[in-house]
C-alpha atoms as a PDB file:
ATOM      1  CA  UNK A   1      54.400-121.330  20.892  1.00  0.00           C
ATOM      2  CA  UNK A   2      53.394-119.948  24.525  1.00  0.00           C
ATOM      3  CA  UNK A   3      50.159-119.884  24.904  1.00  0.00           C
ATOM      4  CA  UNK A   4      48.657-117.297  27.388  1.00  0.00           C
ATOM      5  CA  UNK A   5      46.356-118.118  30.399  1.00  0.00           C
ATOM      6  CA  UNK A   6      43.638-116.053  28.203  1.00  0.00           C
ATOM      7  CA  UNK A   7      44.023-119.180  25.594  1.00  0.00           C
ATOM      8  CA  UNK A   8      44.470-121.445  27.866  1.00  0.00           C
ATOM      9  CA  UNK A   9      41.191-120.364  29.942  1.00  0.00           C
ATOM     10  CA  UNK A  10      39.261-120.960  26.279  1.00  0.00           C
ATOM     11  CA  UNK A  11      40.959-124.628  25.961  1.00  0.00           C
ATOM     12  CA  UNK A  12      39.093-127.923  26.758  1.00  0.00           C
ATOM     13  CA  UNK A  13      42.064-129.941  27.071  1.00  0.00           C
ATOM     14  CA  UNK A  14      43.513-127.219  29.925  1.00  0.00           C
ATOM     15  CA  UNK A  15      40.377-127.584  31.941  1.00  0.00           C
ATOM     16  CA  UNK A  16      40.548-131.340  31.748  1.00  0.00           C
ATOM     17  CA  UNK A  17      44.288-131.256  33.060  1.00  0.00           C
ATOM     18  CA  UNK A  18      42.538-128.377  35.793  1.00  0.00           C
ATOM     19  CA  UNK A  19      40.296-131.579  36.617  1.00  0.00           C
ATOM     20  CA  UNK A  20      42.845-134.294  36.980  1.00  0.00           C
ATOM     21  CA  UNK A  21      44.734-132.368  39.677  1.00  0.00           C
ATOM     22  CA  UNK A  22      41.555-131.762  41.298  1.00  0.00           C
ATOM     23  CA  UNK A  23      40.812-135.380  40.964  1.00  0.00           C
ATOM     24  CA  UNK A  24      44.087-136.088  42.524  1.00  0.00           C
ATOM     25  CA  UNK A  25      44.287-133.561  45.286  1.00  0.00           C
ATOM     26  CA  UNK A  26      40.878-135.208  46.117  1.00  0.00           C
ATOM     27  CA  UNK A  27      42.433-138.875  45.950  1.00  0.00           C
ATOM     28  CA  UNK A  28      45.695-138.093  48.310  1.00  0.00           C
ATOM     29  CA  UNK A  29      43.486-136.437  50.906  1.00  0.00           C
ATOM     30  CA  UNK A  30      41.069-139.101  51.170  1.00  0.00           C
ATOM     31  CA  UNK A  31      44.274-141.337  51.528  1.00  0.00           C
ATOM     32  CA  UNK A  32      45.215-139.277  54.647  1.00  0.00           C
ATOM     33  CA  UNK A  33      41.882-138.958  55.825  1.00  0.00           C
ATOM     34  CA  UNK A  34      41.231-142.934  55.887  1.00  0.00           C
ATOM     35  CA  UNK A  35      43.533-142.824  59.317  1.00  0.00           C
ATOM     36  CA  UNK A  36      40.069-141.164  60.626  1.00  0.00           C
ATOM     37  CA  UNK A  37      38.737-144.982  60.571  1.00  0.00           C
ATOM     38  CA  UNK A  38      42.007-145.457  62.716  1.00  0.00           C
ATOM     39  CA  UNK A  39      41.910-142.928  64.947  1.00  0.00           C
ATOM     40  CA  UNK A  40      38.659-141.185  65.400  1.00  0.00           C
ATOM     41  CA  UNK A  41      39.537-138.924  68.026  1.00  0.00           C
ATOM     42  CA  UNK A  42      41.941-136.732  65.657  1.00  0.00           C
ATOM     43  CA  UNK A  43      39.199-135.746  63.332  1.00  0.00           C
ATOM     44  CA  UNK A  44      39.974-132.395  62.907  1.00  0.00           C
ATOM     45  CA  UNK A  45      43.907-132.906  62.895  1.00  0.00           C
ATOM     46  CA  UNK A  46      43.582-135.450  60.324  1.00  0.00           C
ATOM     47  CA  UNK A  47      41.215-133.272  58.243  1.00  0.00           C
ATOM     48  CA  UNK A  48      43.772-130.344  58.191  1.00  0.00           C
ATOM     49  CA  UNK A  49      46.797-132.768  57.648  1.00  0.00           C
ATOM     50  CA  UNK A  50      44.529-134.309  54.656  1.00  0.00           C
ATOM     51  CA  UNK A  51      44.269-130.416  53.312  1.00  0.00           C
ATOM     52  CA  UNK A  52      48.235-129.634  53.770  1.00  0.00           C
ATOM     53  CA  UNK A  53      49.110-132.873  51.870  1.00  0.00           C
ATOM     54  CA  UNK A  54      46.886-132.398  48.757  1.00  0.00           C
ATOM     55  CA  UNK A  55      47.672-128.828  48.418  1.00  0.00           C
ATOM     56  CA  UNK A  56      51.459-129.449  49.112  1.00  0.00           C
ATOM     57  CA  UNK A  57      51.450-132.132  46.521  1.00  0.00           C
ATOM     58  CA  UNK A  58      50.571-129.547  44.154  1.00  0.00           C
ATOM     59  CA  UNK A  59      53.170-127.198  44.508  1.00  0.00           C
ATOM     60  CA  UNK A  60      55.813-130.186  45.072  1.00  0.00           C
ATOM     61  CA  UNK A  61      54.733-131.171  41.564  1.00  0.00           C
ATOM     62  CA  UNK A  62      54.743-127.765  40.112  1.00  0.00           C
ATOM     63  CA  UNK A  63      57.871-127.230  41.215  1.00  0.00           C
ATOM     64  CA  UNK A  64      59.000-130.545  40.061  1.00  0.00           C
ATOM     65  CA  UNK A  65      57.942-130.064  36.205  1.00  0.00           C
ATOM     66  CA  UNK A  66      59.650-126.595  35.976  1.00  0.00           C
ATOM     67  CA  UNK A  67      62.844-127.620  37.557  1.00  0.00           C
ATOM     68  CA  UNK A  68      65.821-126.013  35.546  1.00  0.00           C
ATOM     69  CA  UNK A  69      62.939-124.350  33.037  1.00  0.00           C
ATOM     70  CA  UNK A  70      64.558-120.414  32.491  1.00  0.00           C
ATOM     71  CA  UNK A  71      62.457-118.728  34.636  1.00  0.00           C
ATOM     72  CA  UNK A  72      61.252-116.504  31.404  1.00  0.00           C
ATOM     73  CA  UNK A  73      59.768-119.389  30.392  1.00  0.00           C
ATOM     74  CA  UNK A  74      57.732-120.428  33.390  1.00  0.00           C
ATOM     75  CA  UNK A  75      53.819-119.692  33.325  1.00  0.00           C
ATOM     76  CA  UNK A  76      53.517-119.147  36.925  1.00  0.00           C
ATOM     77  CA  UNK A  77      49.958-118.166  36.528  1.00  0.00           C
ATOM     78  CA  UNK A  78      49.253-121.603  35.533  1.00  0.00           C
ATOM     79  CA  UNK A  79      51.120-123.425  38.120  1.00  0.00           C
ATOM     80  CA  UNK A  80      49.575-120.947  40.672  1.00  0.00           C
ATOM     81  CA  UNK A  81      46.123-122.574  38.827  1.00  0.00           C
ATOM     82  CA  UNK A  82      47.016-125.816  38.688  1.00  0.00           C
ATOM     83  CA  UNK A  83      48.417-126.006  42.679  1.00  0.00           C
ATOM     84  CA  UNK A  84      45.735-124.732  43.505  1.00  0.00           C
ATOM     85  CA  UNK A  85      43.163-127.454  41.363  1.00  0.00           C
ATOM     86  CA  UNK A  86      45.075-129.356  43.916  1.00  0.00           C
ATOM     87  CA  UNK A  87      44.057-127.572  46.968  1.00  0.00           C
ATOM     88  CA  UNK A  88      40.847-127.309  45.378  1.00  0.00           C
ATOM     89  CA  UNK A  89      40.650-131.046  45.212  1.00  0.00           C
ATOM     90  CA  UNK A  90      41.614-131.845  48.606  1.00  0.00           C
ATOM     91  CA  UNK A  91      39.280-129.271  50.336  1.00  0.00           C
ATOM     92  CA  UNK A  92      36.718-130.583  48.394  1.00  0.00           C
ATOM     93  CA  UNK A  93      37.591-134.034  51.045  1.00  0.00           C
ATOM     94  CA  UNK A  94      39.083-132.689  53.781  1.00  0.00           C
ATOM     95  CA  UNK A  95      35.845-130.519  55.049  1.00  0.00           C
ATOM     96  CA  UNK A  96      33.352-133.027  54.557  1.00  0.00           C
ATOM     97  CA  UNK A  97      35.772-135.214  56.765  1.00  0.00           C
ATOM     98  CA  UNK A  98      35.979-132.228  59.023  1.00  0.00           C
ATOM     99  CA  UNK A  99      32.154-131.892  59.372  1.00  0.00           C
ATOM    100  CA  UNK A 100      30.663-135.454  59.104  1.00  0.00           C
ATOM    101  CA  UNK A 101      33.203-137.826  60.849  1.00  0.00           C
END
């Protein structure tokens, strides 16, 4: 059965997959942004390069799980949530990288 983003907005389980791609947009920007211990000068670069990564991992992925899906049967809605928990998580390292290293 498809399930709309109305039920999926009411679902625990959804919101716990909405937190593991936040989780994990988090973990691949702080894997980028550990080159600021290597290169300190490139702060900000690094910072905005941390950002692109996490949030393009999301959308790589997205795109990824609904390869050769008919496109009927795509809820872009959710992917459009779920790349963005991505962004979401890597923002959530990138500025603080940005401001405090």
């Amino acid at each position: 059965m498809h399930r709309t983003i109305q039920m999926k907005l009411r679902s625990w389980r959804w919101w716990g997959e909405q937190a593991a791609h936040i989780a994990i947009g988090g973990v691949i920007a702080a894997g980028i942004s550990a080159i600021v211990f290597a290169i300190p000068s490139q702060v900000a670069l690094i910072a905005v390069v941390a950002q692109f990564a996490g949030s393009t991992a999301g959308v790589v992925r997205e795109i990824l799980q609904n390869w050769g899906d008919d496109f009927c049967d795509n809820d872009t809605v959710d992917s459009n949530f779920d790349s963005l928990a991505f962004t979401i998580g890597a923002a959530l390292v990138a500025i603080p990288v940005a401001v405090f290293a």
